[in-house]
Protein backbone atom coordinates (compact mmCIF):
# COMPACT_ATOMS: atom_id res chain seq x y z
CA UNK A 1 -27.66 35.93 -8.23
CA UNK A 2 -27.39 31.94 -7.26
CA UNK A 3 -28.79 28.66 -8.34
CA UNK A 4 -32.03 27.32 -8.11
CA UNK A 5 -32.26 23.14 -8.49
CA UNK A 6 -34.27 22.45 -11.46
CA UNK A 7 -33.89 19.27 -11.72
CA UNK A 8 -33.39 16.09 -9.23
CA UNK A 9 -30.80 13.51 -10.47
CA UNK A 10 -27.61 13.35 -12.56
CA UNK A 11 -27.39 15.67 -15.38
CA UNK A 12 -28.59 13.34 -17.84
CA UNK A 13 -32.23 14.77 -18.33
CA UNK A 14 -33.85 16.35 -21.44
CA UNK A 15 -34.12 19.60 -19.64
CA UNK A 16 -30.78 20.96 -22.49
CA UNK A 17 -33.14 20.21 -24.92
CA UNK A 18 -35.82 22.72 -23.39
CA UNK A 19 -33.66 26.03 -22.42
CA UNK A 20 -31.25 28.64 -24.89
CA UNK A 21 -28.54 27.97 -22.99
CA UNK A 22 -26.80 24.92 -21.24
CA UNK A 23 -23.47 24.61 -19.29
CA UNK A 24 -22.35 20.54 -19.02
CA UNK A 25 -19.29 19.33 -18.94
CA UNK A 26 -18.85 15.47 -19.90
CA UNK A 27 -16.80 13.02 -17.51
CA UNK A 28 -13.32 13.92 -17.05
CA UNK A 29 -10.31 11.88 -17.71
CA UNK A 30 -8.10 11.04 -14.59
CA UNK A 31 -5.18 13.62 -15.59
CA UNK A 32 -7.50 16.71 -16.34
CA UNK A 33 -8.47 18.89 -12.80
CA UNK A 34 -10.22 21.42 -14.10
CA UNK A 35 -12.09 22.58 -17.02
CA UNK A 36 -13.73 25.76 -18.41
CA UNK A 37 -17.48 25.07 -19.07
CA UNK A 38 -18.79 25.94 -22.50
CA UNK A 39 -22.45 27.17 -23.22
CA UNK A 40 -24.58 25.00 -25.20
CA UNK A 41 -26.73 26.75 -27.39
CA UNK A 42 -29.82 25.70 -29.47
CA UNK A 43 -28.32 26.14 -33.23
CA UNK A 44 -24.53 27.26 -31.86
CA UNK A 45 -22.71 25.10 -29.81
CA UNK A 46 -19.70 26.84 -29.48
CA UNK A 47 -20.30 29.51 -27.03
CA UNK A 48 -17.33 32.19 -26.93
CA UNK A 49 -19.05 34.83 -25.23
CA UNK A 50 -18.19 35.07 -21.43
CA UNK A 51 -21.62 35.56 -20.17
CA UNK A 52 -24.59 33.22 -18.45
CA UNK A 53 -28.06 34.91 -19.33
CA UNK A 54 -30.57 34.68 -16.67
CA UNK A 55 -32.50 31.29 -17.05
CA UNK A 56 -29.63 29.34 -18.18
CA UNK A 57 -29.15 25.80 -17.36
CA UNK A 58 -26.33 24.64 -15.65
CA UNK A 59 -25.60 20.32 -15.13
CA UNK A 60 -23.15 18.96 -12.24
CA UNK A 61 -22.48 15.36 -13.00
CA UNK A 62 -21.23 12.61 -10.18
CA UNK A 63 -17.70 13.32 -9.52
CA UNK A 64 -17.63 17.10 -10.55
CA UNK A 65 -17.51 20.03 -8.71
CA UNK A 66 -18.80 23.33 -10.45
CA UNK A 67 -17.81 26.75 -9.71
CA UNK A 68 -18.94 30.65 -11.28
CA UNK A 69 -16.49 33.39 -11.31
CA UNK A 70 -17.62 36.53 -11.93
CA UNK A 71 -14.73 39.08 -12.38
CA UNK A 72 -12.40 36.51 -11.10
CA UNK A 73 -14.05 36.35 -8.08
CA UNK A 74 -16.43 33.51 -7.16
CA UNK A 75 -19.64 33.54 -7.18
CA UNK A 76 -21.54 30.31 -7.27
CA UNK A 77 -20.04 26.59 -6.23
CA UNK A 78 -22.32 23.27 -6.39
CA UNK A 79 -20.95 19.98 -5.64
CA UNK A 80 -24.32 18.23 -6.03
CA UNK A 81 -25.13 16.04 -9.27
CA UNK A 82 -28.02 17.53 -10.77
CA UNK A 83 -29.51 20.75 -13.42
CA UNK A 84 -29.51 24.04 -11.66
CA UNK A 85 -31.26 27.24 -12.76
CA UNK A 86 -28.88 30.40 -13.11
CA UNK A 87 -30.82 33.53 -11.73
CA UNK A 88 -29.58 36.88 -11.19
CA UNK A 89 -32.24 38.07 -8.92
CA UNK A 90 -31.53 35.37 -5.97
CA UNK A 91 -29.01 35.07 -3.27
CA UNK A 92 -25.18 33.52 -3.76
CA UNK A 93 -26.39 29.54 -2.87
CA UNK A 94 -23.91 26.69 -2.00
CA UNK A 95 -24.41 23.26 -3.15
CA UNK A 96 -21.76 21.39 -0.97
CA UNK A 97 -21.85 18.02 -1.16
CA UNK A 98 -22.07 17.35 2.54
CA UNK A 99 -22.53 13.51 1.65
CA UNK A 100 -19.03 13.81 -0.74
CA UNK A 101 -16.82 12.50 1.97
CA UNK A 102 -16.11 15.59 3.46
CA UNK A 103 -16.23 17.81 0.04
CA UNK A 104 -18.84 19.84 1.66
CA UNK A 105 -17.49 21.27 4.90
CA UNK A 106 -14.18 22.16 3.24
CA UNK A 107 -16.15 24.09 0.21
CA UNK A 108 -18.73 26.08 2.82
CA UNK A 109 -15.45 27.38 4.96
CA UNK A 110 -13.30 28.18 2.05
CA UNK A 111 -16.13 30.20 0.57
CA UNK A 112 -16.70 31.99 3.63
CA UNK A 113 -13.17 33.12 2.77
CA UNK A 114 -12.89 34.06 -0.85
CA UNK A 115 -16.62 34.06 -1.97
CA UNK A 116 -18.16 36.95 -3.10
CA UNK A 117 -21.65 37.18 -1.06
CA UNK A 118 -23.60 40.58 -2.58
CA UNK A 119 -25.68 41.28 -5.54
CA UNK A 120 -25.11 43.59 -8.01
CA UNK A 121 -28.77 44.88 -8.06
CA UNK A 122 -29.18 42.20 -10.88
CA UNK A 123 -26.87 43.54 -13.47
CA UNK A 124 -25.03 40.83 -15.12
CA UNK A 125 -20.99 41.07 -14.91
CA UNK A 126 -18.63 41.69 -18.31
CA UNK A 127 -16.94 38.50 -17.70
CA UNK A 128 -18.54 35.12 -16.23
CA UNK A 129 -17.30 31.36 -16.70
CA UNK A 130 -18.24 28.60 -15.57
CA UNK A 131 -15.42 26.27 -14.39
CA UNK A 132 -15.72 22.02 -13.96
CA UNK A 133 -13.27 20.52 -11.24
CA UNK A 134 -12.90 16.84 -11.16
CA UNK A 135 -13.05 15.59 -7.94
CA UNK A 136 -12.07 12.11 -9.12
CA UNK A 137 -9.13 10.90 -7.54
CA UNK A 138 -6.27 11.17 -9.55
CA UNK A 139 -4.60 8.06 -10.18
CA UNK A 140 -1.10 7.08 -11.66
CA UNK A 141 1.08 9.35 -10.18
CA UNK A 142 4.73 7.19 -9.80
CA UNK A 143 7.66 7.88 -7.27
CA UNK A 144 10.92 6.43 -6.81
CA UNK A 145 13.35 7.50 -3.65
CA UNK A 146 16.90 8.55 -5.49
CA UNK A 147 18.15 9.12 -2.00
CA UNK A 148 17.94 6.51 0.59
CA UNK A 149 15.40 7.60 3.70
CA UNK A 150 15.91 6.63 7.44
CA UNK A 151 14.24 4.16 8.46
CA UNK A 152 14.00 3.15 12.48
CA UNK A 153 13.86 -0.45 12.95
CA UNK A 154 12.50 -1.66 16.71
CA UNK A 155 12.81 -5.01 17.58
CA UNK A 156 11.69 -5.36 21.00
CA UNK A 157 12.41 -8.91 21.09
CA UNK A 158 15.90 -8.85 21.01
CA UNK A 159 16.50 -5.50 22.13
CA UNK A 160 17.15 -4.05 18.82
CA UNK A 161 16.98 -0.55 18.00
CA UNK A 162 18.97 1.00 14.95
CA UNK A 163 18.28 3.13 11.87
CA UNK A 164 18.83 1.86 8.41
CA UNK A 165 18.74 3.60 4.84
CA UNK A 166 15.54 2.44 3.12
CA UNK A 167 14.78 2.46 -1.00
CA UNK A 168 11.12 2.31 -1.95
CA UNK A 169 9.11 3.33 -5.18
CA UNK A 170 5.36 2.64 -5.60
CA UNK A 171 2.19 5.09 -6.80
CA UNK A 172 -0.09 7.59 -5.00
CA UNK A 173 -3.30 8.93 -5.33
CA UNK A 174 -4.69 12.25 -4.44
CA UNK A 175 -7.93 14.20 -4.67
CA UNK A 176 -9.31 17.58 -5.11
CA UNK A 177 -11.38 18.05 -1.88
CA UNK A 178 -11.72 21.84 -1.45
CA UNK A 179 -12.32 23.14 -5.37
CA UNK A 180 -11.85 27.03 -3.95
CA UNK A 181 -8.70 26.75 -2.54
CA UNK A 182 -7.48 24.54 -5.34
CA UNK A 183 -8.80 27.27 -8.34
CA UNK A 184 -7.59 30.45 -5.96
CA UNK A 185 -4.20 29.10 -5.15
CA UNK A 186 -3.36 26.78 -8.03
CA UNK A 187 -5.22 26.78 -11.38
CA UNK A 188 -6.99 30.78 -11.73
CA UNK A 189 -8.90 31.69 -14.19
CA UNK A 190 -7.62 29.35 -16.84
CA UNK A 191 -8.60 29.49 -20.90
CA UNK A 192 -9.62 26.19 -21.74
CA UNK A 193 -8.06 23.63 -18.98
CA UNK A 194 -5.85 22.77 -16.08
CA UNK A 195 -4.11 19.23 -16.34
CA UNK A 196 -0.98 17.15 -15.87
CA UNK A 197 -0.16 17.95 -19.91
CA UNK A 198 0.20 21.70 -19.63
CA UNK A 199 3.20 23.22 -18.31
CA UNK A 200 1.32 24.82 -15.47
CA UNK A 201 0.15 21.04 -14.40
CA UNK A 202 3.50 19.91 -14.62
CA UNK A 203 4.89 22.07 -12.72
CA UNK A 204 2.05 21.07 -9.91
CA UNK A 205 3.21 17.73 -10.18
CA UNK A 206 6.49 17.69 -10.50
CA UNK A 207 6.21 19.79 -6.84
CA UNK A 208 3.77 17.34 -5.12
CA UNK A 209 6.22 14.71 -6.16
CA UNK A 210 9.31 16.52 -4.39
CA UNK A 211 6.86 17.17 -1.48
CA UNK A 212 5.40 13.86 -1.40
CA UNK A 213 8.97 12.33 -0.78
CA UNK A 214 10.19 14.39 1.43
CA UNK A 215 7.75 14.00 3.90
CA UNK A 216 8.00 10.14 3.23
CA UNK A 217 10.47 10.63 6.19
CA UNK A 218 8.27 12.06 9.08
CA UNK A 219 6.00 9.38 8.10
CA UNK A 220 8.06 6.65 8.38
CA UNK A 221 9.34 8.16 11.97
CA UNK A 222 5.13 7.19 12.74
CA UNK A 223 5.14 4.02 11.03
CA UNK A 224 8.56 3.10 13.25
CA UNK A 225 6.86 3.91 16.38
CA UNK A 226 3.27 1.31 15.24
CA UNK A 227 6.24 -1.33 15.35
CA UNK A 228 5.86 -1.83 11.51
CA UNK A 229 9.08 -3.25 9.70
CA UNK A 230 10.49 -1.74 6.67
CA UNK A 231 9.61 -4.78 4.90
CA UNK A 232 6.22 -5.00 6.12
CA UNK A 233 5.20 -1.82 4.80
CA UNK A 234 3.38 -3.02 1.49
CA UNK A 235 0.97 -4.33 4.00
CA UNK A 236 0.43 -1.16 5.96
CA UNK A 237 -0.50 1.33 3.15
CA UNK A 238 -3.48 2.71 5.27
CA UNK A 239 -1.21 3.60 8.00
CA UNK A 240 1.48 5.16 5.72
CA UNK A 241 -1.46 7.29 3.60
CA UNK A 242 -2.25 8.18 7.10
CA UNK A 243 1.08 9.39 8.48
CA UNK A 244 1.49 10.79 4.92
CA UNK A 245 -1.37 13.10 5.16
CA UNK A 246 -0.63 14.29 8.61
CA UNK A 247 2.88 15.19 6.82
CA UNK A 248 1.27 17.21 4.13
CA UNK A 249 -1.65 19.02 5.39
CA UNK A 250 -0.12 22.33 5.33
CA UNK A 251 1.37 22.07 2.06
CA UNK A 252 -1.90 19.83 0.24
CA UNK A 253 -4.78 20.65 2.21
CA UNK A 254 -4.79 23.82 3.40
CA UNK A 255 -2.86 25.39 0.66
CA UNK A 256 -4.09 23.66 -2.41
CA UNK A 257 -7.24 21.91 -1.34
CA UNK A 258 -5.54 18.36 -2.00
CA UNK A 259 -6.27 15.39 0.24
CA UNK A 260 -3.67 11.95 -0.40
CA UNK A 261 -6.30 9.13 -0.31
CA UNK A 262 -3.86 6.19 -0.72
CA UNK A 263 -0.60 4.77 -1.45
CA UNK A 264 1.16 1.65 -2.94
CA UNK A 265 4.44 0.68 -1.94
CA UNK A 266 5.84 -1.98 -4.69
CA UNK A 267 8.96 -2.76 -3.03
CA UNK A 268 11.01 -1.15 0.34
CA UNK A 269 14.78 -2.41 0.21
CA UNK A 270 17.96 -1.82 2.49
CA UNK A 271 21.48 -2.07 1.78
CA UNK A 272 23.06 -5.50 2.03
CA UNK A 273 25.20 -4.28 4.78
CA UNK A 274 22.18 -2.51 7.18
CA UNK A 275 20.52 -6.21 6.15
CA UNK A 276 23.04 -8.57 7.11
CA UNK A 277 23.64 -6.09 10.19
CA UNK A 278 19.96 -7.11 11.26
CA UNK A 279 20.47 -10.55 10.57
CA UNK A 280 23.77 -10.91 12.31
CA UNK A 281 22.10 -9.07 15.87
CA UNK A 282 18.97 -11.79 15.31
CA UNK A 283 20.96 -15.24 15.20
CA UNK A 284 23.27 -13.02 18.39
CA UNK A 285 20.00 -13.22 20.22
CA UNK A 286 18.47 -16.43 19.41
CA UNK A 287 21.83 -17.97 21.70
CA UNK A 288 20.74 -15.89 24.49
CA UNK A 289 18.79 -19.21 25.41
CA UNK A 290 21.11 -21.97 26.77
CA UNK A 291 19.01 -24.68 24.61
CA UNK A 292 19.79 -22.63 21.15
CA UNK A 293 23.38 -21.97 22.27
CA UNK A 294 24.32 -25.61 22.97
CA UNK A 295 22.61 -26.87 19.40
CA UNK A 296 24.56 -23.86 17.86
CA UNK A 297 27.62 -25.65 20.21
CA UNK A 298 26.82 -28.68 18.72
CA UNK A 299 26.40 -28.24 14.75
CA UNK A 300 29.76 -26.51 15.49
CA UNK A 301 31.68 -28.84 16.88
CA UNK A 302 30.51 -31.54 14.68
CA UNK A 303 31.28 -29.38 11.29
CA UNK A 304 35.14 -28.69 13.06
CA UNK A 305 34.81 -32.81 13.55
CA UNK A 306 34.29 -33.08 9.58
CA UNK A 307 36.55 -30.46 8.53
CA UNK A 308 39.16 -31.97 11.32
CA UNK A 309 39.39 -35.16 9.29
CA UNK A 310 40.12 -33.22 5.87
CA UNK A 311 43.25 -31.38 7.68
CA UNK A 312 45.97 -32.41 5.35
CA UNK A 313 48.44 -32.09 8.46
CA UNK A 314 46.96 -34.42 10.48
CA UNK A 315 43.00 -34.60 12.36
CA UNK A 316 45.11 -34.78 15.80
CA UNK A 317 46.28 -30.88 15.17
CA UNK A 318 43.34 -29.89 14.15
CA UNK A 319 41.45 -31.73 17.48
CA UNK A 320 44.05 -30.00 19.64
CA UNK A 321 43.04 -27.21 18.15
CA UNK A 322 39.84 -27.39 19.04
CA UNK A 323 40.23 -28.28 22.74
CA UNK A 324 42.68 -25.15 23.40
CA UNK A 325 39.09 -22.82 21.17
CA UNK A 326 37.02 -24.55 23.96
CA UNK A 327 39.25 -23.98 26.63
CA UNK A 328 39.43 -19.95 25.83
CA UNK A 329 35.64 -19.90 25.80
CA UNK A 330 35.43 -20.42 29.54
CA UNK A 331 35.57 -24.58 29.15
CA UNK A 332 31.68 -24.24 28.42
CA UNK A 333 30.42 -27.40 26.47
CA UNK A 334 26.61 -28.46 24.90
CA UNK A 335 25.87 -30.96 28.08
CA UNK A 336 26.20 -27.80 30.59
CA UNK A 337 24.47 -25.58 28.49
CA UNK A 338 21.66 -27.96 27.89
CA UNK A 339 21.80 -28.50 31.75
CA UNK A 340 21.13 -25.12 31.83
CA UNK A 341 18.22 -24.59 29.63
CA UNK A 342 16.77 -26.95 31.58
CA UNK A 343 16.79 -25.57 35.11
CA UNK A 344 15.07 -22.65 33.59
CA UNK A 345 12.37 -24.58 31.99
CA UNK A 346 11.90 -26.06 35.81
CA UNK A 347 12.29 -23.17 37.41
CA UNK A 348 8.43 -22.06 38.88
CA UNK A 349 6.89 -19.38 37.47
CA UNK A 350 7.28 -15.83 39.49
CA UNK A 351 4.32 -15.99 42.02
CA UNK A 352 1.61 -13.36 41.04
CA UNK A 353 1.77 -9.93 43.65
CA UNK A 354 0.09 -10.53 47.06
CA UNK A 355 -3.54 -8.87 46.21
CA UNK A 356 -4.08 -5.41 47.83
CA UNK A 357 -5.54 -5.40 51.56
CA UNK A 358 -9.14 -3.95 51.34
CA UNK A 359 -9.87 -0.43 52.46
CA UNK A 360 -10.74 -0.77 56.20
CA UNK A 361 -14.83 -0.41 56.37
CA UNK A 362 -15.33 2.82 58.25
CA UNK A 363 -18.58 4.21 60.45
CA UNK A 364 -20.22 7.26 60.44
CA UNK A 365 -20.50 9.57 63.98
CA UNK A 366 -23.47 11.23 65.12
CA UNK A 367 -21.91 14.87 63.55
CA UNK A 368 -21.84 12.99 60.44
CA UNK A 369 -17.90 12.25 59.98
CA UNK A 370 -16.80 9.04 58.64
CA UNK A 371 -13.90 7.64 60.23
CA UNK A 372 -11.81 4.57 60.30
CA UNK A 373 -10.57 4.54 63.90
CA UNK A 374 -12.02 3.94 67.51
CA UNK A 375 -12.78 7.60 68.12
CA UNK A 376 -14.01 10.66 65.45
CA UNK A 377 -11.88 12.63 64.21
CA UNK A 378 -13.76 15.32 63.96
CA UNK A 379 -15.47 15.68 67.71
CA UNK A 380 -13.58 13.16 69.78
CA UNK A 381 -16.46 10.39 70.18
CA UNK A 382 -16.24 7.00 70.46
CA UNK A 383 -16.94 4.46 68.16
CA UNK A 384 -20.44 2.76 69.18
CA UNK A 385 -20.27 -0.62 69.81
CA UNK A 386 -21.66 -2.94 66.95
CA UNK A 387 -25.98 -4.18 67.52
CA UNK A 388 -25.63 -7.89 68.53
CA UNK A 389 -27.19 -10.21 65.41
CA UNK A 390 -29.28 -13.26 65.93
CA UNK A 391 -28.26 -16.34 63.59
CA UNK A 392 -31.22 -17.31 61.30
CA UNK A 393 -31.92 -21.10 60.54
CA UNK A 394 -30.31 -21.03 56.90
CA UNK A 395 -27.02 -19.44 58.65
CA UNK A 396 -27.51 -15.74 57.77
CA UNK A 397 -26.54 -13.09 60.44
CA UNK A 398 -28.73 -10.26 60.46
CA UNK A 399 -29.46 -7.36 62.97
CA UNK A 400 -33.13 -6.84 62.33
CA UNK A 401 -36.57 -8.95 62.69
CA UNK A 402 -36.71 -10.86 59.79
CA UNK A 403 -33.90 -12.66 57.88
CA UNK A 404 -32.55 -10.79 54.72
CA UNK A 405 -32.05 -13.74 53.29
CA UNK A 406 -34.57 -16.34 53.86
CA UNK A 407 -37.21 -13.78 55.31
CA UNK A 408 -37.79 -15.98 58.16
CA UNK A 409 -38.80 -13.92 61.79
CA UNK A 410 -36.67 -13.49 64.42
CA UNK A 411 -37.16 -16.31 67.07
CA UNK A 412 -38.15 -14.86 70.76
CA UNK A 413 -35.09 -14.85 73.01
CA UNK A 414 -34.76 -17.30 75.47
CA UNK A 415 -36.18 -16.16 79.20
CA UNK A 416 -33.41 -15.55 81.72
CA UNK A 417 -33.76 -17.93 84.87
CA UNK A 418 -33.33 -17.45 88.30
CA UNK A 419 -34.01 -20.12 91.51
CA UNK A 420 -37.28 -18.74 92.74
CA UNK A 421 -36.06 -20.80 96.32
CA UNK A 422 -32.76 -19.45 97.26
CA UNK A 423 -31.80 -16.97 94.14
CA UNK A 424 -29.28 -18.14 92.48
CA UNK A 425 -28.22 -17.16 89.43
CA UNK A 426 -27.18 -19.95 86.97
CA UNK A 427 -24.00 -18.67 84.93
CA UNK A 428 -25.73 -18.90 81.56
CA UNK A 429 -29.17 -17.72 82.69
CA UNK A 430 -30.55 -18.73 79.60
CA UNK A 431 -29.34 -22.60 80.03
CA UNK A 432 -29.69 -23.43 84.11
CA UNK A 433 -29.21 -26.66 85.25
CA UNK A 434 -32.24 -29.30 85.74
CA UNK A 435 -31.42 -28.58 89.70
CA UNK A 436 -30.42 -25.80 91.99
CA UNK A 437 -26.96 -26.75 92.90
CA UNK A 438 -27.92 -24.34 96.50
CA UNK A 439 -30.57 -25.55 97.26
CA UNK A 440 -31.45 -28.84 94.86
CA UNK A 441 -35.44 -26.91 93.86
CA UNK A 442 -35.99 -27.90 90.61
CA UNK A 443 -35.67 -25.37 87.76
CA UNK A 444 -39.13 -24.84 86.27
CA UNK A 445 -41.19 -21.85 84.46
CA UNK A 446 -41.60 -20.38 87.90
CA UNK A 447 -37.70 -19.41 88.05
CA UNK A 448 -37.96 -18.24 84.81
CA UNK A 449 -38.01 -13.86 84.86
């Protein structure tokens, strides 16, 4: 038994108005998650009996998810909008969803898991329902931390790193995403409906709530280490429904068939004391530059000046005072400090590391080795001695005929000359003098060899 499309399109068609019998649900508010379907019949709307005759109709609409359960056990799923034909003499079909963001691959594995994939040599069962999931997400869902949560806070530019006790309340939405796990392990084979008004779906949410906030703290471990600040997370939501999910895949996902698609922080506070804490460590570190220091120096001294001149017992106690404060602090005044800030601001910059020497270039002996060295290293033999080049005209060295760069040929090389008189030998025989210095014969193309 399985489904046969009958219809392309949402499950708005005239095709209830043609056939006895025909399952649709109509769109489901945000708080309901699942719904028994109800058979639609020509004359009697009200369809008590607990069995689909062969031939029926049954309509998905956008945002549903539709399951049969024969016996309890499940039968048929479609998460594809559209009218479907109910026949008993066909094989168990799957209408996943694949283009439901995901809905489809969770659905196919799940039912590989608790679907029921025979026929009953097309007898119908005693008891089959047809069951609606919405697949919405479901929105409105409030949380408020009662207990303050850890919170790391990194501040690399100062070299903070502490943990604080952060407050935070916002909203959350989740989604069904796998129907099967969510209607074996949570809702069953209900009456009439599974939502956040009956005890059964307050009980659900009144658990993801406790398990939403608890793992609040692993996930804000992961937002710590992005570098976010508590304060900043309003901003970050993505990254938080992230870390959230990773939190709660075992207990949402796998279990339930629940997927966390976003949060909204409203506010994230700390304590006044973690606060000023933070505040205190900042202005600590802005005086770690001489320049900040000696104007911090400065508005200092001249509000002790000003508050000198109101001492009822006299400004010259009050500027003695003051010289013995400066003399404890190691005698350090603005001008020094400023002198200071300075000489780092002329200081040169650190010169950039010395740039790696190049590999040396090796050669390759007649066995085939490459080595870097004067002899192999494999059979002992020397390095041959590099092929003399010849300097083209545009200033390119090359080692064969024509230039590699210019394409220009190789000029002839110059004949070697020798006195055809006396034989001498000139010491460059390519350039000999215009006379032999022997014998004083003139060099011409007859000493030339």
């Amino acid at each position: 038994m399985g489904l046969i499309a009958a219809a392309l399109g949402a499950a708005s068609s005239t095709l209830k108005d043609q056939w006895l019998e025909y399952f649709y649900c109509e769109s489901l508010p945000s708080d309901v998650l699942m719904v028994k379907g109800h058979k639609r019949t020509k004359g009697n709307n009200k369809g008590d009996d607990n069995i689909i005759t062969n031939g029926s109709i049954v309509a998905v609409a956008d945002g549903q998810c539709m399951i049969i359960v024969e016996q309890g056990r499940i039968m048929e799923i479609c998460a594809e909008p559209g009218e479907y034909k109910y026949d008993i003499g066909s094989e168990p079909s799957i209408f996943s969803g694949q283009g439901l963001g995901g809905l489809g691959h969770g659905i196919v594995e799940s039912f590989k898991t608790f679907g029921r994939r025979f026929k009953q040599g097309g007898d119908t069962g005693k008891d089959q329902r047809v069951y609606y999931f919405n697949t919405k997400p479901t929105m409105g869902n409030l949380f408020g931390t009662q207990n303050p949560i850890p919170f790391r806070v990194v501040d690399n530019n100062i070299g903070l790193d502490i943990d604080v006790a952060v407050r935070c309340n916002g909203q959350y939405m989740y989604q069904i995403t796998d129907p099967i796990l969510f209607y074996v392990n949570v809702a069953g084979n209900v009456h009439e409906e599974f939502s956040k008004q009956t005890d059964s779906g307050r009980d659900l949410d009144q658990q993801m709530r406790s398990e939403f906030l608890n793992a609040l703290q692993p996930a804000f471990a992961k937002i710590s280490e992005l570098g976010i600040r508590y304060s900043a997370l309003p901003g970050h939501t993505q990254e938080l429904t992230d870390a959230l999910n990773a939190a709660l895949k075992e207990d949402w996902l796998a279990t339930r068939g629940i997927t966390l698609t976003k949060v909204t922080i409203n506010s994230a506070t700390i304590s006044k004391e973690d606060e000023q804490m933070i505040k205190e460590a900042q202005r600590a570190a802005i005086n770690r530059n001489p320049n900040m220091a000696a104007a911090t120096l400065v508005s200092a001294q001249a509000q002790a000046m000003q508050d000198a001149a109101k001492n009822p017992n006299g400004a010259m106690n009050a500027f003695m005072g003051m010289n013995m404060a400066q003399g404890m602090g190691g005698g350090m005044n603005p001008s020094q400090l400023f002198a200071m800030g300075q000489q780092q601001q002329a200081a040169p910059a650190p010169a950039a590391p010395a740039p790696a020497a190049p590999a040396a270039a090796g050669w390759t002996c007649s066995c085939g080795t490459v080595n870097t060295g004067k002899f192999c290293q494999n059979c002992g033999s020397a390095q041959p001695a590099p092929a003399e080049g010849w300097t083209c005209s545009c200033g390119t060295v090359n080692q064969g005929k024509f230039c590699q760069n210019c394409g220009s040929k190789k000029p002839a090389d110059a004949p070697l000359y020798k006195c055809d008189k006396c034989g001498w030998v000139p010491e460059d025989p390519k350039n000999p003098p215009k006379f032999c210095p022997e014998c004083g014969d003139v060099f011409d193309d007859n000493d030339a060899q």
